[in-house]
Protein backbone atom coordinates (compact mmCIF):
# COMPACT_ATOMS: atom_id res chain seq x y z
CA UNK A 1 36.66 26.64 -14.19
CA UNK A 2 35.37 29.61 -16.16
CA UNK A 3 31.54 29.05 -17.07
CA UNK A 4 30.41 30.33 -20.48
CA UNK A 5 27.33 31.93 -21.36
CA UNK A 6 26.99 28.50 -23.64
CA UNK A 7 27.32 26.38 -20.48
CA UNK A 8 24.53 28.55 -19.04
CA UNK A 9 22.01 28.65 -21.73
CA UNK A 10 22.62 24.40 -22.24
CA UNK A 11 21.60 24.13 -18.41
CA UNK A 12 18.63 26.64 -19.03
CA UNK A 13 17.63 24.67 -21.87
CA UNK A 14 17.41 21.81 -19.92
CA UNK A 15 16.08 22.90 -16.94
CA UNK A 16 13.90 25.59 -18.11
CA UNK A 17 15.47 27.83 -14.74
CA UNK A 18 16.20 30.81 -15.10
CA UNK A 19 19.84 32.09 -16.36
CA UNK A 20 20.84 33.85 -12.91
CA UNK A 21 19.89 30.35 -11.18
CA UNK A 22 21.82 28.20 -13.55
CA UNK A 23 25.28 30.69 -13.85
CA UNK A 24 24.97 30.16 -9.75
CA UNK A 25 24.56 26.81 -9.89
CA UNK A 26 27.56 25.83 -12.43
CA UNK A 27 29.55 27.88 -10.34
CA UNK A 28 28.75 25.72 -7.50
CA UNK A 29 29.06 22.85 -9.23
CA UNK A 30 32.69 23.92 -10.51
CA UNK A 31 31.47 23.88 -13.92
CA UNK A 32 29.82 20.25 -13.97
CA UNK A 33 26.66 19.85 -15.69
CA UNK A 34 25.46 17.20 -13.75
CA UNK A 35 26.06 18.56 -10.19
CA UNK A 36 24.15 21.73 -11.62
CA UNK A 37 21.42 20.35 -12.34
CA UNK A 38 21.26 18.25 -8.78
CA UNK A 39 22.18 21.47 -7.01
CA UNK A 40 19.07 23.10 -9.32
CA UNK A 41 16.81 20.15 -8.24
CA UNK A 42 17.73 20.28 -4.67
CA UNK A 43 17.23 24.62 -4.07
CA UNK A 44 13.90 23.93 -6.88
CA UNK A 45 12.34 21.10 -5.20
CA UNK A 46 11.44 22.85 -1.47
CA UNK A 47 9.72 25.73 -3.74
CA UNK A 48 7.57 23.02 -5.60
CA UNK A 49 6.87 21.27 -2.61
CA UNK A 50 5.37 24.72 -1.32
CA UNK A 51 2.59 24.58 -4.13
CA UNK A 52 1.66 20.93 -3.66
CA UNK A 53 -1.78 22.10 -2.40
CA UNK A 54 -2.32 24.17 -5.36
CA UNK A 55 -5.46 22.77 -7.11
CA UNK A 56 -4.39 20.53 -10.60
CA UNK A 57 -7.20 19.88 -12.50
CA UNK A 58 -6.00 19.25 -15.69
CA UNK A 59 -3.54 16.69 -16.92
CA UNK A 60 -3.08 14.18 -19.22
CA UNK A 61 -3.81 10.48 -19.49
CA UNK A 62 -1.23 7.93 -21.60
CA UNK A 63 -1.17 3.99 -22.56
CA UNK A 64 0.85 1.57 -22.87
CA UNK A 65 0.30 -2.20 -24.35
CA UNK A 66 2.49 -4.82 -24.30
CA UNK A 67 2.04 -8.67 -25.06
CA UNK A 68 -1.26 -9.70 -22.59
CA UNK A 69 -0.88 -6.32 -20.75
CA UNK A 70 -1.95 -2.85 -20.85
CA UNK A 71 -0.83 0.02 -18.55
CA UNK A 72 -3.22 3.34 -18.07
CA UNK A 73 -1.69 6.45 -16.06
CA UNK A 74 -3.02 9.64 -15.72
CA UNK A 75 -0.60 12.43 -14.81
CA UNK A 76 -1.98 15.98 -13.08
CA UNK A 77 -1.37 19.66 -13.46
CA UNK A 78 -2.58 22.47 -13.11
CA UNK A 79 -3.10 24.24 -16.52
CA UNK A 80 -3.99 23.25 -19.70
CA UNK A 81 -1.29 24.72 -21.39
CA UNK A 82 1.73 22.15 -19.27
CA UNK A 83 -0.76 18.79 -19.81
CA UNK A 84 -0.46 19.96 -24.05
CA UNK A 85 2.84 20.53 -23.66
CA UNK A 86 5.06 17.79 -25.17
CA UNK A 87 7.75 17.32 -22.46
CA UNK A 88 4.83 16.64 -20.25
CA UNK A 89 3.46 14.34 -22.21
CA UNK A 90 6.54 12.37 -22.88
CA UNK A 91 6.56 12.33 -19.54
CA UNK A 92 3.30 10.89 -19.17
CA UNK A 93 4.26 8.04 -21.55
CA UNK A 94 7.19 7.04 -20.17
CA UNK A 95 5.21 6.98 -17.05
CA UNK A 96 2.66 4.68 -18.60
CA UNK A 97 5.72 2.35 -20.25
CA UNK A 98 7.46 1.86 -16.62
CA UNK A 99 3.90 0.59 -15.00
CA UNK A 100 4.00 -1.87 -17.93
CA UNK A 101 6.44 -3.59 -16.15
CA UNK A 102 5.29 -3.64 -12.92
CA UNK A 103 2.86 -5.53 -10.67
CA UNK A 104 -0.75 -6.16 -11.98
CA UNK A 105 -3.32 -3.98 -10.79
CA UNK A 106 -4.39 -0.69 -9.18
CA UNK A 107 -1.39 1.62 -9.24
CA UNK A 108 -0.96 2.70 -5.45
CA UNK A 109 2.68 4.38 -5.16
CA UNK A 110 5.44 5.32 -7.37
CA UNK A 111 8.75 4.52 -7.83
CA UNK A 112 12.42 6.53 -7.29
CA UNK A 113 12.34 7.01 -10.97
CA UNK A 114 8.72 8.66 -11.76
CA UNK A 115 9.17 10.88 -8.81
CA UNK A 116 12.47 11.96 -10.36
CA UNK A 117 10.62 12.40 -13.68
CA UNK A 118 7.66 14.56 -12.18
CA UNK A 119 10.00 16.34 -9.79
CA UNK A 120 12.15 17.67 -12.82
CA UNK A 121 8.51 18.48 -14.60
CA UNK A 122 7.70 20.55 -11.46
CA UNK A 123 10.99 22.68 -11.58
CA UNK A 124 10.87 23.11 -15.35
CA UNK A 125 7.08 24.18 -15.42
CA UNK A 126 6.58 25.90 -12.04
CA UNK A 127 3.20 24.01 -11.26
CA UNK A 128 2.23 21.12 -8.81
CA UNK A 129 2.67 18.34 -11.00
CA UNK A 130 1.74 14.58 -9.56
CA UNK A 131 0.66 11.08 -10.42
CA UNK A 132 -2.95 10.89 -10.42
CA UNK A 133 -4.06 7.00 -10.70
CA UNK A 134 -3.22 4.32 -13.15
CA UNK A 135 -4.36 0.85 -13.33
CA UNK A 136 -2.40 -2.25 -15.25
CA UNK A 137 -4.46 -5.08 -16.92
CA UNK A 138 -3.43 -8.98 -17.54
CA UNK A 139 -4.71 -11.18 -19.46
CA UNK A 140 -4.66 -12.75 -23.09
CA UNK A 141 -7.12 -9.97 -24.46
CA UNK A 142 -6.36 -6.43 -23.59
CA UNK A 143 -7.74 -3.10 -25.18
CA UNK A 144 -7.61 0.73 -25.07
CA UNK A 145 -8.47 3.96 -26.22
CA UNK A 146 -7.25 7.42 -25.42
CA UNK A 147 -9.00 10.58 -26.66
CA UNK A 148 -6.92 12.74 -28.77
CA UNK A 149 -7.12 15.91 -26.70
CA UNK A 150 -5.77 13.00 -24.05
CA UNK A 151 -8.31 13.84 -21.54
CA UNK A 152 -10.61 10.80 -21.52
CA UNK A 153 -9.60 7.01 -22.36
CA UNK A 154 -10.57 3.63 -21.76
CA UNK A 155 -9.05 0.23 -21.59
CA UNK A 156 -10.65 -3.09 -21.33
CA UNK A 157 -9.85 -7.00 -20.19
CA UNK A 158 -11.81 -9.92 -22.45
CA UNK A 159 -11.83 -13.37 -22.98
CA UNK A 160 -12.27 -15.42 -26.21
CA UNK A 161 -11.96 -14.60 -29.62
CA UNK A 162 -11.47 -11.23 -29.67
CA UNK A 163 -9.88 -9.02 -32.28
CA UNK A 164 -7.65 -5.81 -31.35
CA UNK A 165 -9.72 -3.75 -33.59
CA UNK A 166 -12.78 -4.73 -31.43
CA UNK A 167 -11.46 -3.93 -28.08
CA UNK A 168 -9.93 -0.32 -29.02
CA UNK A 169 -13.58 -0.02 -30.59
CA UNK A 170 -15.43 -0.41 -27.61
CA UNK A 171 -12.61 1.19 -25.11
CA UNK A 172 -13.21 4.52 -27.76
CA UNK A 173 -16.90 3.57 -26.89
CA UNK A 174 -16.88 3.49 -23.34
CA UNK A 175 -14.67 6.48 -23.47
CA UNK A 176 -17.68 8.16 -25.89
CA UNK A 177 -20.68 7.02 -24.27
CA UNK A 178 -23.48 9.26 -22.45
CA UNK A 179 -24.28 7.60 -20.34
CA UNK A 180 -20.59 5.63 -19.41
CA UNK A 181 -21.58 2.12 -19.04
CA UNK A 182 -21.57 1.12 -15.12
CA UNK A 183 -21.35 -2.55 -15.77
CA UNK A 184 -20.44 -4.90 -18.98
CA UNK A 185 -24.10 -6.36 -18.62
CA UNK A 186 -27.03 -6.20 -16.03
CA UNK A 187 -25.27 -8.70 -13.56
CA UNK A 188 -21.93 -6.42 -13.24
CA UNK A 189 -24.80 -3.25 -12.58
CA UNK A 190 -24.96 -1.85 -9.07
CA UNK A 191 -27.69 -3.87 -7.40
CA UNK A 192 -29.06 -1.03 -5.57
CA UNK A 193 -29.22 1.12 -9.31
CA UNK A 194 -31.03 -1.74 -10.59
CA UNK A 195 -33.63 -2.32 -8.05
CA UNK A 196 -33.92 1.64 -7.83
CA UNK A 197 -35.04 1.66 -11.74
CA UNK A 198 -36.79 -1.84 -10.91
CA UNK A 199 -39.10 0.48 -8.47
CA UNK A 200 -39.33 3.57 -10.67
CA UNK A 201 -40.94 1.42 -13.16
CA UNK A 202 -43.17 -0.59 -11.19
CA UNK A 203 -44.24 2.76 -9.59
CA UNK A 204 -44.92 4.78 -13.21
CA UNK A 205 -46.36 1.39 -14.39
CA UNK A 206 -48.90 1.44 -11.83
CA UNK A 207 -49.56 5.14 -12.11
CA UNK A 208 -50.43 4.56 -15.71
CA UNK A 209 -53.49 2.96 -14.38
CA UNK A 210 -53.17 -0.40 -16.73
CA UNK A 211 -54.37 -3.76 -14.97
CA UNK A 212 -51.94 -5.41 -13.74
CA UNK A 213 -51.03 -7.77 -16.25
CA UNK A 214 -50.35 -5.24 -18.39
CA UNK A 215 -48.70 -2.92 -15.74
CA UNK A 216 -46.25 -5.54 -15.34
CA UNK A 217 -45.61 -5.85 -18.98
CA UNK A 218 -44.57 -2.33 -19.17
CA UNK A 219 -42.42 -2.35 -15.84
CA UNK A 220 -40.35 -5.49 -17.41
CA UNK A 221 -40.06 -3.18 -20.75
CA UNK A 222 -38.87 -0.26 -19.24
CA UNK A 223 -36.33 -1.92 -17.06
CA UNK A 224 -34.79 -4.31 -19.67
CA UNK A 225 -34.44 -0.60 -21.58
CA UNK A 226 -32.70 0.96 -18.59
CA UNK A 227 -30.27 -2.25 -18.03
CA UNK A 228 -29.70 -1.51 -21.94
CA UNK A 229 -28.82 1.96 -21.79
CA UNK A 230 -26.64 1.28 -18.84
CA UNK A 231 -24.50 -1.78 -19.66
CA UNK A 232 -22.26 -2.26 -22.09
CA UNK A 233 -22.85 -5.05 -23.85
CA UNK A 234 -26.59 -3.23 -24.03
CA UNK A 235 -25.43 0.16 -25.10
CA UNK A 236 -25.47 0.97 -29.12
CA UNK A 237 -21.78 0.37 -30.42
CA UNK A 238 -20.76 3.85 -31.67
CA UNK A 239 -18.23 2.57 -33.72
CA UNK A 240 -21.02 1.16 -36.26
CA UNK A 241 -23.80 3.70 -35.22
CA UNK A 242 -25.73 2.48 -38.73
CA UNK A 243 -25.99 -0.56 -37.78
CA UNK A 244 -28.04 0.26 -34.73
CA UNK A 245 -27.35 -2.88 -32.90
CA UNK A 246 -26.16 -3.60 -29.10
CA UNK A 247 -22.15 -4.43 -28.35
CA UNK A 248 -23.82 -7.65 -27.61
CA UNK A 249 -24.34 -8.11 -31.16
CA UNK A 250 -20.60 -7.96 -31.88
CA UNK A 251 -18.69 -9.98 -29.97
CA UNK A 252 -17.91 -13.43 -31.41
CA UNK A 253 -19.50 -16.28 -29.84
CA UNK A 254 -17.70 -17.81 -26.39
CA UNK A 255 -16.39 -14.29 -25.60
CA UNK A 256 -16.60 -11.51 -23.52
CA UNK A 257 -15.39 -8.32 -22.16
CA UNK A 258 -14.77 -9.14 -18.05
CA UNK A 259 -13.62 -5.42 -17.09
CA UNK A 260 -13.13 -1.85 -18.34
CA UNK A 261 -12.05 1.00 -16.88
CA UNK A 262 -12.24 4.63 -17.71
CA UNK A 263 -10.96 7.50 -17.07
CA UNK A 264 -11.45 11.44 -17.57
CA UNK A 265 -8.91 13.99 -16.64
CA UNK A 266 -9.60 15.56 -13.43
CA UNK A 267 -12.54 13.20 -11.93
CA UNK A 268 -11.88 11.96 -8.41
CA UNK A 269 -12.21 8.00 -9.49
CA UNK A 270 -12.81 5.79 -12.57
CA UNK A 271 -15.72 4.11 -13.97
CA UNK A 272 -14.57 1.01 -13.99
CA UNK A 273 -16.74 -2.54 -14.06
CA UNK A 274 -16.02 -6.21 -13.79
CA UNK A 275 -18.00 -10.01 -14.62
C-alpha cells in the first residue's frame, strides 16, 4: 500500500513523532493507522522507560465530582511548559473522571487504561510523565477547589447542612492558607504539635516573670491562639476576609467538615486531616 505524505503528517499529528518514525512505521504497518501507532508505542515506550528516573517536579492536579463523591489526581512531569499544555491536562482530567468510578480512598495503583493514557503522553512529549497520588472521597457532602495555575487544590468531606458554595469556599481556603490547617479543630491537631506549643507557652509565660496565676492566664491565651491559627475551623475564612471571623463561625449548626486534603504540585505527601 503506497503511504502518502497525508498519511504521515495525520500519524505525526497524533503522535507528535517525528515524520521519519511515522513513514517507517506505516510502512510496517502496511499502511494501517492503528498498527502504526502500536508499532510507534512499542519502539517509543523502551526510550521513555529510559528517563523514568529523570526528576518531574511539576505537573498538574485535576477534579472530578460526582453525586456524594469527589476524585483528586495529580499527574507529574517534568517541565512546566507539558503540565500547561492542554493535551496534558485533558489527560489529567480524564484521569481524575476514571478514579470517580473506582474504589473509595487513597489511590494506590493504576489501571490498563491510565497507563495507556500517560504512556502515549510520554511518547508525544518526550518527558517522564507518571501518576503522582490521588485520593477519592464518599459521602453526602463533598467539596473542592483547584488553583487556576492547577498547582495547588483542596477537597473536603462534611456532614450536615452544608451548601456547595461553602465547601469549594473553604477547599479554596485550605488551598490559600499560610499556615495550611493541620487539623479541622484542636482534637484532629497532632498531639505532639500541641503539647510542643502547650510547653513553649508555659515556658515564655514563666519567663515573663508574672505570678503564676497570671502566668497561666497567658499560657492558656497563647495556646488557644496557636490551636486557632492552626485548625481550620479556627483559621480566618478568606473567602469573607471583612468579616474577620473563624470558619467556625460559618458552618450551620449540626455540621461539620470531618476531612480535607490538600495538595501542591510537586510535594512528597498531602496535608490532609480527619475528626
Amino acid at each position: 500500500m503506497a503511504i502518502t505524505a497525508k498519511d504521515v503528517m495525520a500519524l505525526r499529528h497524533r503522535t507528535g513523532v517525528g515524520m521519519m518514525d511515522c513513514k517507517k512505521a506505516l510502512s510496517q504497518a502496511d499502511g494501517d493507522t492503528e498498527k502504526a501507532v502500536e508499532i510507534l508505542r512499542e519502539k517509543l515506550k523502551g526510550k521513555m522507560d529510559e528517563r523514568s528516573d529523570r526528576p518531574a517536579g511539576e505537573g498538574a492536579l485535576a477534579l472530578a465530582k460526582g453525586d456524594g463523591a469527589i476524585a483528586f489526581i495529580e499527574l507529574k512531569a517534568e517541565t512546566d511548559f507539558t503540565a500547561r499544555n492542554d493535551a496534558f491536562v485533558e489527560v489529567a482530567q480524564k484521569i481524575a473522571d476514571m478514579a470517580l468510578v473506582g474504589p473509595a480512598g487513597e489511590i494506590t495503583g493504576v489501571s490498563d487504561e491510565i497507563t495507556e493514557l500517560i504512556d502515549n503522553l510520554r511518547i508525544t512529549t518526550k518527558e517522564n510523565i507518571s501518576f503522582a497520588r490521588g485520593i477519592k472521597l464518599v459521602g453526602s457532602k463533598v467539596g473542592g477547589y483547584v488553583h487556576f495555575d492547577r498547582k495547588s487544590g483542596a477537597v473536603v468531606n462534611g456532614e450536615g447542612d452544608l451548601a456547595d458554595e461553602l465547601l469549594s469556599g473553604i477547599s479554596m481556603h485550605i488551598t490559600a492558607s499560610v499556615p495550611t490547617p493541620k487539623g479541622v479543630d484542636q482534637d484532629s491537631l497532632p498531639a505532639s504539635e500541641v503539647e510542643a506549643a502547650r510547653q513553649s507557652a508555659i515556658n515564655d509565660a514563666k519567663a515573663s516573670g508574672k505570678p503564676q496565676e497570671i502566668a497561666e492566664k497567658i499560657a492558656t491565651g497563647k495556646l488557644r491562639k496557636w490551636v486557632d491559627e492552626n485548625s481550620l475551623m479556627g483559621q480566618i475564612y478568606l473567602r469573607e476576609m471583612d468579616a474577620k471571623k473563624p470558619i467556625r463561625e460559618f458552618m450551620p449548626k449540626d455540621s461539620k467538615i470531618t476531612s480535607f486534603f490538600r495538595y501542591q504540585v510537586g510535594e512528597t505527601g498531602g496535608e490532609a486531616a480527619a475528626q
